[in-house]
N, C-alpha and C. Protein backbone atom coordinates (compact mmCIF):
# COMPACT_ATOMS: atom_id res chain seq x y z
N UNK A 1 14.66 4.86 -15.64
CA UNK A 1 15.19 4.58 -14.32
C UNK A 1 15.75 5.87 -13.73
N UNK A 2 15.30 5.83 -12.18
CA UNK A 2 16.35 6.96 -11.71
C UNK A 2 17.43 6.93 -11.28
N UNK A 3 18.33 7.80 -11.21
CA UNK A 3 19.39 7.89 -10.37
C UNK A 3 19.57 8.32 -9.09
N UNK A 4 19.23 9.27 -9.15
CA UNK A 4 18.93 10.15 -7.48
C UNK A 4 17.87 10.30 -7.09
N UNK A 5 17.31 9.95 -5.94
CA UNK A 5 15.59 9.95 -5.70
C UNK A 5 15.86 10.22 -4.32
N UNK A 6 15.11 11.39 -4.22
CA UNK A 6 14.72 12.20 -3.06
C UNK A 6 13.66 11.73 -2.44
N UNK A 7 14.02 11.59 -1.31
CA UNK A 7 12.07 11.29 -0.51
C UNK A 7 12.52 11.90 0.65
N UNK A 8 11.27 13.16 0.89
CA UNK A 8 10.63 13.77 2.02
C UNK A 8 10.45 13.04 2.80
N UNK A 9 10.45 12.95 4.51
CA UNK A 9 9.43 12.32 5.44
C UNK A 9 9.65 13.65 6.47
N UNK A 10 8.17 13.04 6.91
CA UNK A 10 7.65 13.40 8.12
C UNK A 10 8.12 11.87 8.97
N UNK A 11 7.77 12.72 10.39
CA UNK A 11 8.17 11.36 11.32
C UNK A 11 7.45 10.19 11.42
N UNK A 12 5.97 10.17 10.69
CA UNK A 12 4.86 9.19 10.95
C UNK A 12 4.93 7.75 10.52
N UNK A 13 4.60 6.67 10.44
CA UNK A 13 4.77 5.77 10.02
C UNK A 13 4.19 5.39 8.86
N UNK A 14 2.85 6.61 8.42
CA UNK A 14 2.08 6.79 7.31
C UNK A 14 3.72 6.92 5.99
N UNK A 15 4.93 7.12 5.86
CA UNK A 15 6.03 6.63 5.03
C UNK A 15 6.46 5.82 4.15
N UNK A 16 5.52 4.45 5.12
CA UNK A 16 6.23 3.19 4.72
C UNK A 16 5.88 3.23 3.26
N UNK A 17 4.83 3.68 2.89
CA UNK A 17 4.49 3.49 1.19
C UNK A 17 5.26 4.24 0.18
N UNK A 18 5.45 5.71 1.35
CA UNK A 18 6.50 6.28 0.08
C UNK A 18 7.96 5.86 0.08
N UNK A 19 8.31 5.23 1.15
CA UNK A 19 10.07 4.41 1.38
C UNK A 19 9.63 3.08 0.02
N UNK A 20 8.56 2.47 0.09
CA UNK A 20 8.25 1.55 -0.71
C UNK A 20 7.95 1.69 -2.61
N UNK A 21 7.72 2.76 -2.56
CA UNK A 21 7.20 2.93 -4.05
C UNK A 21 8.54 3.79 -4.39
N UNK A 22 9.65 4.48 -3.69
CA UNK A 22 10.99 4.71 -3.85
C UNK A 22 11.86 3.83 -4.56
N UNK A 23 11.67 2.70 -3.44
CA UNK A 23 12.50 1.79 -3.47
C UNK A 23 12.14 0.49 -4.97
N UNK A 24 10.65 1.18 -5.23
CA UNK A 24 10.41 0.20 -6.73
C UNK A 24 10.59 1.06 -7.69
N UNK A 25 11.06 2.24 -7.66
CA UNK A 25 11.31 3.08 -8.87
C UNK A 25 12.96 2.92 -8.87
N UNK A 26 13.46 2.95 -8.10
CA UNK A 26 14.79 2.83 -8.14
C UNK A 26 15.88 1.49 -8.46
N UNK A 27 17.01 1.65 -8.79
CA UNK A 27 17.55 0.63 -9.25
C UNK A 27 18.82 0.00 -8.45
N UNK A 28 18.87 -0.67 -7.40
CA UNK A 28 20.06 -0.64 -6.43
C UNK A 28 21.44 -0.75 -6.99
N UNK A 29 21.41 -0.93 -8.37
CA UNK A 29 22.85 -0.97 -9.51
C UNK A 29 23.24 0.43 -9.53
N UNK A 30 22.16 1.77 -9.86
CA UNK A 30 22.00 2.21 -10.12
C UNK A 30 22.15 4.03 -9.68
N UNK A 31 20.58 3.18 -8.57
CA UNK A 31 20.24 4.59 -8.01
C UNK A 31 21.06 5.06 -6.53
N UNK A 32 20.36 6.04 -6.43
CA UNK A 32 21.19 6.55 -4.57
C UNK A 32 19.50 7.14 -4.20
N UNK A 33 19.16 6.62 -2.73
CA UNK A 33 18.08 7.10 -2.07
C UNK A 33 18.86 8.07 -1.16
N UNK A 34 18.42 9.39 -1.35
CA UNK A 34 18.37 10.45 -0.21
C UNK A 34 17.17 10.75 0.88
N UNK A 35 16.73 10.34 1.89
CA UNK A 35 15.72 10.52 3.07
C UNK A 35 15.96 11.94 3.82
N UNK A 36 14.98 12.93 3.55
CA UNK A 36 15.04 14.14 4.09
C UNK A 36 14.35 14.76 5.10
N UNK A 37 14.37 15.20 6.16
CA UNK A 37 13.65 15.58 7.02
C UNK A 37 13.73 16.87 7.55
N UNK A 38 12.77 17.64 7.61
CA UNK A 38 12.88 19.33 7.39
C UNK A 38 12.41 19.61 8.90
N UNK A 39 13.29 19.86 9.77
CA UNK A 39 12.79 20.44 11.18
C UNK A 39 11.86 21.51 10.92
N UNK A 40 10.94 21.90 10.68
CA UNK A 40 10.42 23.41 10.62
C UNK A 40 10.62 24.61 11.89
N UNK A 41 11.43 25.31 11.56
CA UNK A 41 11.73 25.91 12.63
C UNK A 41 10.60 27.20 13.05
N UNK A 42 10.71 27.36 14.59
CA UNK A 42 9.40 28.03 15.28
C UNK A 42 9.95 29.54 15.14
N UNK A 43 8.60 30.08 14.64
CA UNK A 43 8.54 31.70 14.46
C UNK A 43 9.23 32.58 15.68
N UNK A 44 10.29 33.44 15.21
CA UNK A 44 10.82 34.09 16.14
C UNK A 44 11.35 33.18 17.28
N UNK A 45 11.81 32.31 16.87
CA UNK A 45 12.72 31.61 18.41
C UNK A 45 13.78 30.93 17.03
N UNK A 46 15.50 31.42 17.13
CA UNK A 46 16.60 31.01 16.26
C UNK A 46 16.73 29.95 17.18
N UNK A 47 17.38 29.23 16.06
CA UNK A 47 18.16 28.07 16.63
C UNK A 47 19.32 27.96 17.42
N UNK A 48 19.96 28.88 18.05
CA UNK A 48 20.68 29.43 18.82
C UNK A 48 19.92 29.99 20.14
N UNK A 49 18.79 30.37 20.08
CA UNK A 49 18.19 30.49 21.17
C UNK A 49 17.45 29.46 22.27
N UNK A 50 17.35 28.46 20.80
CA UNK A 50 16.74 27.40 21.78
C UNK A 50 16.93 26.00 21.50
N UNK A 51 18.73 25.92 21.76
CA UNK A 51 19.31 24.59 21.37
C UNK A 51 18.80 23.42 21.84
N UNK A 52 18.39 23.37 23.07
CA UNK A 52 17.88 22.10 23.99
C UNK A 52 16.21 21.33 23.22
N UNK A 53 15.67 22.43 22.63
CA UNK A 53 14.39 22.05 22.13
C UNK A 53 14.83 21.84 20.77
N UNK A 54 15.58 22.21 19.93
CA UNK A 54 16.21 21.50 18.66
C UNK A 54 17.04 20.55 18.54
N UNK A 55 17.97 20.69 19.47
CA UNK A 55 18.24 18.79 19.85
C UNK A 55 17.45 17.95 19.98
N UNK A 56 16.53 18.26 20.78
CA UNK A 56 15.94 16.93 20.99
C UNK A 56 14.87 16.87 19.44
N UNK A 57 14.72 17.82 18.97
CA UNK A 57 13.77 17.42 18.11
C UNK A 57 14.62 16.75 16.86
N UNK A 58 16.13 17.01 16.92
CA UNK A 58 16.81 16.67 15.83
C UNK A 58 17.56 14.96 16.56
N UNK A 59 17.01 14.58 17.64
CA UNK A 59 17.82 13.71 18.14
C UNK A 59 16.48 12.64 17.77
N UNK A 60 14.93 12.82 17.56
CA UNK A 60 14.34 12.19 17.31
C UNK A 60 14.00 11.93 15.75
N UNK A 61 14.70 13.07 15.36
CA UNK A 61 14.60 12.78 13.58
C UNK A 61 15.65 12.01 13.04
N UNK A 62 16.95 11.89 14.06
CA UNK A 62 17.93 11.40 13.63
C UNK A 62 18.01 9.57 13.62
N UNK A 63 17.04 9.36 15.07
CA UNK A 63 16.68 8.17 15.45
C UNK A 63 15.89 7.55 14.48
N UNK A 64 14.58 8.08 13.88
CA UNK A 64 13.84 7.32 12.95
C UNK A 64 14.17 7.47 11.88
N UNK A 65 15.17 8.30 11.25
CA UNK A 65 15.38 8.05 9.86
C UNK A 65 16.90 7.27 10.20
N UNK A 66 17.44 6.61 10.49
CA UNK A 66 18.13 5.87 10.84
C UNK A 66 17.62 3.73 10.69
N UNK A 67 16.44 3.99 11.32
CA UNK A 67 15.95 3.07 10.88
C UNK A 67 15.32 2.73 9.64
N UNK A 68 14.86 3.86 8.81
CA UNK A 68 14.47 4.13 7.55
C UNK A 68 15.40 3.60 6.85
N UNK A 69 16.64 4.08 6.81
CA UNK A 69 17.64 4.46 6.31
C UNK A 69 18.47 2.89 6.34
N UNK A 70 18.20 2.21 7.13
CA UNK A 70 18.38 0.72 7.12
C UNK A 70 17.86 -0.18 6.58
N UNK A 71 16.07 0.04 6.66
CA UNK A 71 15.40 -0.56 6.09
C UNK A 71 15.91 -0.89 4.17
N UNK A 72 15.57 0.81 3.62
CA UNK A 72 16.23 0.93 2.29
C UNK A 72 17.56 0.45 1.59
N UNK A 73 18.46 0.15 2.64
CA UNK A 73 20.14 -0.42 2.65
C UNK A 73 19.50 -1.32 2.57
N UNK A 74 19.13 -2.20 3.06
CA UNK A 74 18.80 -3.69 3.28
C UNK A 74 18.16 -4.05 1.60
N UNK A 75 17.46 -3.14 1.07
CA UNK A 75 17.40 -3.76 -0.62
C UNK A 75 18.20 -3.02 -1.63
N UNK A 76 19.90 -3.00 -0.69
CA UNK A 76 21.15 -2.84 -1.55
C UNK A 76 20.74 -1.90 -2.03
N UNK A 77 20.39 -0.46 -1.97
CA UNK A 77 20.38 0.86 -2.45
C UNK A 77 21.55 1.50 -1.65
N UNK A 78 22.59 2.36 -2.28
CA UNK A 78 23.19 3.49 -1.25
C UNK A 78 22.23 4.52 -0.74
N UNK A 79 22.16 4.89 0.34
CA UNK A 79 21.33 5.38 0.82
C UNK A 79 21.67 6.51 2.19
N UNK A 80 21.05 8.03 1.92
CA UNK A 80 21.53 8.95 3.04
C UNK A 80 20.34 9.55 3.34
N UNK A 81 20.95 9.59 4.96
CA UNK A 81 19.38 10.46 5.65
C UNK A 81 20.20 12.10 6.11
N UNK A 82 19.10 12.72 5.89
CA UNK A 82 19.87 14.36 6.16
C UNK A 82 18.79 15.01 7.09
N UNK A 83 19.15 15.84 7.58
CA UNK A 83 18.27 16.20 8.74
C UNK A 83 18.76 17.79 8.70
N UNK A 84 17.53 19.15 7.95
CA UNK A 84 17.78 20.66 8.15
C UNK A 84 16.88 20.92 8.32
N UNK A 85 16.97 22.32 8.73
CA UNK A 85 16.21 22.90 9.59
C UNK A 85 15.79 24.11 8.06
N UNK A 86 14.37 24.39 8.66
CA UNK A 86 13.79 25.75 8.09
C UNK A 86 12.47 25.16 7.30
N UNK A 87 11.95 26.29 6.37
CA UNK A 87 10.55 25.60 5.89
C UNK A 87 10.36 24.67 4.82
N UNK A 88 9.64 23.88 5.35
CA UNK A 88 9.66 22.23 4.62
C UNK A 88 10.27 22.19 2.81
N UNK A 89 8.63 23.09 2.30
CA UNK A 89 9.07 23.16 0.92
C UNK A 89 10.13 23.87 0.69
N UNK A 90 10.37 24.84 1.03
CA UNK A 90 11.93 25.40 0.50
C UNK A 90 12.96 24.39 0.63
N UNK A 91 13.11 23.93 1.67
CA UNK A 91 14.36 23.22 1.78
C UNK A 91 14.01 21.46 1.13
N UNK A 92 13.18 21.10 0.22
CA UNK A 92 12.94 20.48 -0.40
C UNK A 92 13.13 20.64 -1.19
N UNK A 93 12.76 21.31 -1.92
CA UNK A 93 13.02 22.01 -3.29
C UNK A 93 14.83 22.71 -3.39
N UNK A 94 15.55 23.11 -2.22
CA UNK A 94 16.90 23.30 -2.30
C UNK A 94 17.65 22.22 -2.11
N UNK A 95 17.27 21.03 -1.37
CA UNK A 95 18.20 19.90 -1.25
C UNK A 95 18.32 18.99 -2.99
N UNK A 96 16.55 19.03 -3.34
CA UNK A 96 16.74 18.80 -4.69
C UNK A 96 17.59 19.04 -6.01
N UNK A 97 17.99 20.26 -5.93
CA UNK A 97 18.45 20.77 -6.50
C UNK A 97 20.04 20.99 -5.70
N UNK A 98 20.54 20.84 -4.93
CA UNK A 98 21.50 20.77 -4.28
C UNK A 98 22.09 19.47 -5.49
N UNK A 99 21.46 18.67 -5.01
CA UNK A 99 21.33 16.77 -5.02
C UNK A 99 21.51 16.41 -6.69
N UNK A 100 21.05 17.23 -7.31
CA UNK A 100 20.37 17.05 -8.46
C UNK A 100 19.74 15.93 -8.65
N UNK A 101 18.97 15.76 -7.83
CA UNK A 101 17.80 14.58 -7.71
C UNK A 101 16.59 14.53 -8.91
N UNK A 102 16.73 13.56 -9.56
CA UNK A 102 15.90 13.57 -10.68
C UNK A 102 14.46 12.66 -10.61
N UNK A 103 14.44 12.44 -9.13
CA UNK A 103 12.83 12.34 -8.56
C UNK A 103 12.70 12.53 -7.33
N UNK A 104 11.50 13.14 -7.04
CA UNK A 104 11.42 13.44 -5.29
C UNK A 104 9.78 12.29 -5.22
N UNK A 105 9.88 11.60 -4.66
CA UNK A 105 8.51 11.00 -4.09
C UNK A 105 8.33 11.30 -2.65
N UNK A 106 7.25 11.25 -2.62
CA UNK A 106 6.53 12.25 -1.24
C UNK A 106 5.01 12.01 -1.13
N UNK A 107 4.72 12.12 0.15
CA UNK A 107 3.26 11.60 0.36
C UNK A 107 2.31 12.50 0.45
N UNK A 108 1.20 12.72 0.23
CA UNK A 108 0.30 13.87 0.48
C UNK A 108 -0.92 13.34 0.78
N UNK A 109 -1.78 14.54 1.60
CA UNK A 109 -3.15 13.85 2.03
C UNK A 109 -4.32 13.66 1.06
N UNK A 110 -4.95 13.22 1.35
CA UNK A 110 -6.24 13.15 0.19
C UNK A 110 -7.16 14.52 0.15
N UNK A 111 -7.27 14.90 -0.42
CA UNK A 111 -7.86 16.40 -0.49
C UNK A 111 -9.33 16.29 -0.88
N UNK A 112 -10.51 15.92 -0.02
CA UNK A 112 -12.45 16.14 -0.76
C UNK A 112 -12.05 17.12 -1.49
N UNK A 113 -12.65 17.39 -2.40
CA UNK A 113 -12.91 18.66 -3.08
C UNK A 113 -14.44 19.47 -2.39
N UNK A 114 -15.18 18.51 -2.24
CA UNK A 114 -16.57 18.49 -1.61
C UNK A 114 -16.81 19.64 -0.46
N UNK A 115 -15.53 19.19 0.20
CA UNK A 115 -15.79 19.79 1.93
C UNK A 115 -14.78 21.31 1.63
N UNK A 116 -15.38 22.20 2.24
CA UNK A 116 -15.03 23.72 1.89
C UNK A 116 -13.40 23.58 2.39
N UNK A 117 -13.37 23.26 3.69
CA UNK A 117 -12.55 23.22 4.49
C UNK A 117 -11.03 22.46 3.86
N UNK A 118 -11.39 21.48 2.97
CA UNK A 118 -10.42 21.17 2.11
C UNK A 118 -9.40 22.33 1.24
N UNK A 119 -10.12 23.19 0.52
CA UNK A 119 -9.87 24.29 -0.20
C UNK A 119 -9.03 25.16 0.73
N UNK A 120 -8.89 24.91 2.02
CA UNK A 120 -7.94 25.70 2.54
C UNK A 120 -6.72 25.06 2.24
N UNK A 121 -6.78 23.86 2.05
CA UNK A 121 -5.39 22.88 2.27
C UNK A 121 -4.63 22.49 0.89
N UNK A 122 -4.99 23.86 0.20
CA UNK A 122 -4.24 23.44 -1.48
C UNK A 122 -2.48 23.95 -1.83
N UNK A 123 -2.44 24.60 -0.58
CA UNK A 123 -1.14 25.24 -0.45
C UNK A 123 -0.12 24.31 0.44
N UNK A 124 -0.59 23.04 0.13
CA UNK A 124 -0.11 21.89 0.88
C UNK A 124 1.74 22.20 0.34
N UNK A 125 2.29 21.20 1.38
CA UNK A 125 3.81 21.44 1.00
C UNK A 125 3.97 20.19 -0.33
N UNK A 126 3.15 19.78 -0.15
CA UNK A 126 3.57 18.86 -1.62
C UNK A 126 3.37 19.70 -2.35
N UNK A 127 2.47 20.35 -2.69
CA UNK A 127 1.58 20.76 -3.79
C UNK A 127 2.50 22.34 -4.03
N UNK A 128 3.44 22.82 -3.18
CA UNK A 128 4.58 23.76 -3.38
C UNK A 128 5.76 22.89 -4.06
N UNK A 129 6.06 21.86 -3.22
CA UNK A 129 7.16 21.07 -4.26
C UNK A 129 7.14 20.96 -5.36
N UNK A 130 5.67 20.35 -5.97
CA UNK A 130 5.27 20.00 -7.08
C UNK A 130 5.65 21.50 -8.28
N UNK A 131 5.08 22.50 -7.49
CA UNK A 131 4.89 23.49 -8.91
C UNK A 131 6.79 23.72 -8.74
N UNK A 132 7.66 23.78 -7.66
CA UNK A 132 8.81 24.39 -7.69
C UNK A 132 9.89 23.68 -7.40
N UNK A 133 10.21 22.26 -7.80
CA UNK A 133 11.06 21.21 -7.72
C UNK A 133 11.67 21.49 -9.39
N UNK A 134 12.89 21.19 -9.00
CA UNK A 134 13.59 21.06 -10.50
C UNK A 134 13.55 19.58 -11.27
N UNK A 135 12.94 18.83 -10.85
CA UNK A 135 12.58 17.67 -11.51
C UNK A 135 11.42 17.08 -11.40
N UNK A 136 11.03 15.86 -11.55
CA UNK A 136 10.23 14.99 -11.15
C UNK A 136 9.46 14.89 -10.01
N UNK A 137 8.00 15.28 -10.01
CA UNK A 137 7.98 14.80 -8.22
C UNK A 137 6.56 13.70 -8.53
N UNK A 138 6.54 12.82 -7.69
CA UNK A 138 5.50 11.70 -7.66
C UNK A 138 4.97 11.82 -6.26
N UNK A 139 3.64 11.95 -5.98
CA UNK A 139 2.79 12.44 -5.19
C UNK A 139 2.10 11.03 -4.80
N UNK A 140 2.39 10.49 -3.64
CA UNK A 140 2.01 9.07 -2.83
C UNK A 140 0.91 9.29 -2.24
N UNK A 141 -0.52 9.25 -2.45
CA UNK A 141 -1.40 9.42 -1.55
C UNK A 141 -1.80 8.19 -0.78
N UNK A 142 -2.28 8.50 1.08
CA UNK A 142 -2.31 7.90 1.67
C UNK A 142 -3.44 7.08 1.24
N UNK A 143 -3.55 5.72 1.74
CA UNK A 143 -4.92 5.01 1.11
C UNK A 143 -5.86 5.27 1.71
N UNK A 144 -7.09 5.21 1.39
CA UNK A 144 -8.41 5.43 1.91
C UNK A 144 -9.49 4.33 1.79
N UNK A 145 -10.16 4.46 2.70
CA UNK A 145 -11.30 2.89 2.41
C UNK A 145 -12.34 3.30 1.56
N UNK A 146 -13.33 2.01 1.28
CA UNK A 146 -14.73 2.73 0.49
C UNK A 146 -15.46 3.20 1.51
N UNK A 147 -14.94 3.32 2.69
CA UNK A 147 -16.39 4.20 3.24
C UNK A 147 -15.93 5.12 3.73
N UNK A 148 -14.86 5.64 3.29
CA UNK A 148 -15.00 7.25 3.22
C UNK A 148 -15.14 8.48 2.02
């Protein structure tokens, strides 16, 4: 069983599986869900330069993990949503370890091996968590049909 379980999101609703397979690894006696959301901040423009466009982007991260963050309360987990700024995997891998989170679940795309164009996408931010997380990480892939 875990204790501290980290989960990444993006803003998409593609989540619900990793809020869900969180919430079955965890133990509401037990565990604490942390919900993290990494503003990625834009090259050469500080966050001091351009407060009005980081508000709002932090006023919409604050809004949907809020509802997240309810959802998960609602099956009696303690549960916190955090909202920083900078690049995804780093600050994944530092909240982890901040946290001492002894699982991070997180979603990642399905990768062809087939299609060349895939092979660009191995430097995925999961696939950075994975090699540089101080614990556990469980990799949620999105579902796919048989006809693709």
């Amino acid at each position: 069983m875990y204790n501290t379980i980290l989960v990444p999101v993006d803003l998409s609703d593609s989540n619900e599986r990793v809020l869900g397979r969180a919430v079955a690894l965890g133990n509401p006696d037990r565990s604490t869900i942390t919900l993290l959301h990494v503003i990625e901040m834009v090259e050469d423009i500080p966050l001091d330069e351009d407060e009005d466009f980081y508000a709002e982007l932090r006023d919409n991260a604050d809004a949907k993990m809020s509802g997240w963050a309810g959802e998960v309360a609602d099956h009696g987990f303690e549960v916190t949503a955090e909202v920083t700024y900078g690049k995804r995997a780093q600050e994944i891998v530092r909240v982890a370890d901040a946290s001492s989170a002894d699982l991070i679940v997180m979603r990642s795309h399905v990768i062809d091996p087939d299609e060349d164009t895939s092979r660009e996408r191995l430097g995925t931010v999961s696939h950075q968590v994975a090699l540089f997380a101080p614990c556990s990480v469980l990799v949620v892939r999105e579902e796919t049909t048989a006809d693709e």
